[in-house]
Protein backbone atom coordinates (compact mmCIF):
# COMPACT_ATOMS: atom_id res chain seq x y z
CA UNK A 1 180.48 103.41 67.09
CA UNK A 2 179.34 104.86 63.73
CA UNK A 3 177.01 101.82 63.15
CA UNK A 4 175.40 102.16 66.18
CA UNK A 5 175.02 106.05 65.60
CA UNK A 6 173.71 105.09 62.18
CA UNK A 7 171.55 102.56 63.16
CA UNK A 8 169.78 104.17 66.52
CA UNK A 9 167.14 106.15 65.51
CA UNK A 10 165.79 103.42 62.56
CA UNK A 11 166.06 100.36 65.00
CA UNK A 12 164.68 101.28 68.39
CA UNK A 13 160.89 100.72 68.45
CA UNK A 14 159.98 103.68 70.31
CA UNK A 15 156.95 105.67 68.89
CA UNK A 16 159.03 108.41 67.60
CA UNK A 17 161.48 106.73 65.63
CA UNK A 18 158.62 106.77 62.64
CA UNK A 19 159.98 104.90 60.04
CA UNK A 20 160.72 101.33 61.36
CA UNK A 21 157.12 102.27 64.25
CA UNK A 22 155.06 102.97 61.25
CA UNK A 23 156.71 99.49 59.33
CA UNK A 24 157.40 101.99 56.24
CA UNK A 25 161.49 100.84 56.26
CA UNK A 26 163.64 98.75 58.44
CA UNK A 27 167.14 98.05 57.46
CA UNK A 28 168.26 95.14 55.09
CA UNK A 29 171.18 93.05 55.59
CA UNK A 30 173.09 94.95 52.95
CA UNK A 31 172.30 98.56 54.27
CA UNK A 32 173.59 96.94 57.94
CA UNK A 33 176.63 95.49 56.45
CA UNK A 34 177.71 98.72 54.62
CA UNK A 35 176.91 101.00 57.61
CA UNK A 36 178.91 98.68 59.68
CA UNK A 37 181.91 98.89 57.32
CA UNK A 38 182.08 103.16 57.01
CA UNK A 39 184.69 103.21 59.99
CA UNK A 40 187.11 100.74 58.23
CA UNK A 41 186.54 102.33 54.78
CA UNK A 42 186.96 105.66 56.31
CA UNK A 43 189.98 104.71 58.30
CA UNK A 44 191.71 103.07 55.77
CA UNK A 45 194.36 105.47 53.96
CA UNK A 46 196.64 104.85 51.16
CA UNK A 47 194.24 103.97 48.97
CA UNK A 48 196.17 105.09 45.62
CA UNK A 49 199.31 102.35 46.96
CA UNK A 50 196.73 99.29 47.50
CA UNK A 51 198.77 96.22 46.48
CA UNK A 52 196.43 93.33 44.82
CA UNK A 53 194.63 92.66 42.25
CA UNK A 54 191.08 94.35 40.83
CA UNK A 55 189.09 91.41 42.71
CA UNK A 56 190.46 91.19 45.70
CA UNK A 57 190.95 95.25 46.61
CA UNK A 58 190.99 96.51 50.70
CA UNK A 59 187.45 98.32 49.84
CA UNK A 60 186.10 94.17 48.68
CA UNK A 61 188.30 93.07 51.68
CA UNK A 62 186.74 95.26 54.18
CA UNK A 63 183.06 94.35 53.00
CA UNK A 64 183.47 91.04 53.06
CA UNK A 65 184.58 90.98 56.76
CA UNK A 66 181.68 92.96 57.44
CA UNK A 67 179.68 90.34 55.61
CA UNK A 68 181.39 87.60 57.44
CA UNK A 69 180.81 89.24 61.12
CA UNK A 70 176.67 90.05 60.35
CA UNK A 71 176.29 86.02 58.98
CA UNK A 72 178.28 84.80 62.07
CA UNK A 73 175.78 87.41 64.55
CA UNK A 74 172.62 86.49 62.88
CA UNK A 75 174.04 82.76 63.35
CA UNK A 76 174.84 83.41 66.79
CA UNK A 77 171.30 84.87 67.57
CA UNK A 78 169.22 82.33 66.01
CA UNK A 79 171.13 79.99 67.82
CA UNK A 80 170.34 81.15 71.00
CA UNK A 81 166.85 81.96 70.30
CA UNK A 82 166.39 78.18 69.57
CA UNK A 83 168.01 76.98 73.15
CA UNK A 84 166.25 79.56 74.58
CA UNK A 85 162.60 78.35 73.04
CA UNK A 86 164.25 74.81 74.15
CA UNK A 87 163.99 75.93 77.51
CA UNK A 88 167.91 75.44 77.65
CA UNK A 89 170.07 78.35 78.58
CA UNK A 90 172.73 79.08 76.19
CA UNK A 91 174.73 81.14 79.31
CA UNK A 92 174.60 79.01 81.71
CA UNK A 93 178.07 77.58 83.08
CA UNK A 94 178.88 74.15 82.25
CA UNK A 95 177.96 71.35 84.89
């Protein structure tokens, strides 16, 4: 829910969402992944009791997750975009 309320007014392309219409910033990668992970991080409590070591802490844990799900999206999306230029639909039910 957060991301999305992050996210809204820099990724719709109506005329008066001015940064991303006027091409003057559009999220990276890295600013989606971290807005993505602020509910998690936020959530999370306890944070002086974290078991673990200094390289593999919740806060690393929870990023790369995030990481994980944007790679597997993006993968999903280009995937379908290229069945979809195919002329092949990627929903349709199996024959």
């Amino acid at each position: 829910m957060t991301f999305r309320l992050l996210t809204q007014n820099y990724l719709s392309p109506r005329p008066d969402n001015r940064l991303v219409w006027k091409s003057r910033y559009s999220l990276s990668r890295e600013d989606e992944i971290r807005c993505r992970a602020v509910d998690a991080l936020l959530s999370h409590t306890d944070w002086a009791n974290e078991k673990g070591s200094s390289m593999n802490t919740q806060w690393q844990s929870i990023i790369r997750e995030q990481k994980n799900e944007v790679r597997i999206a993006a993968a999903v999306e280009k995937a379908v975009a290229d069945l979809t230029a195919k002329g092949i639909d990627p929903f349709a039910a199996d024959p």
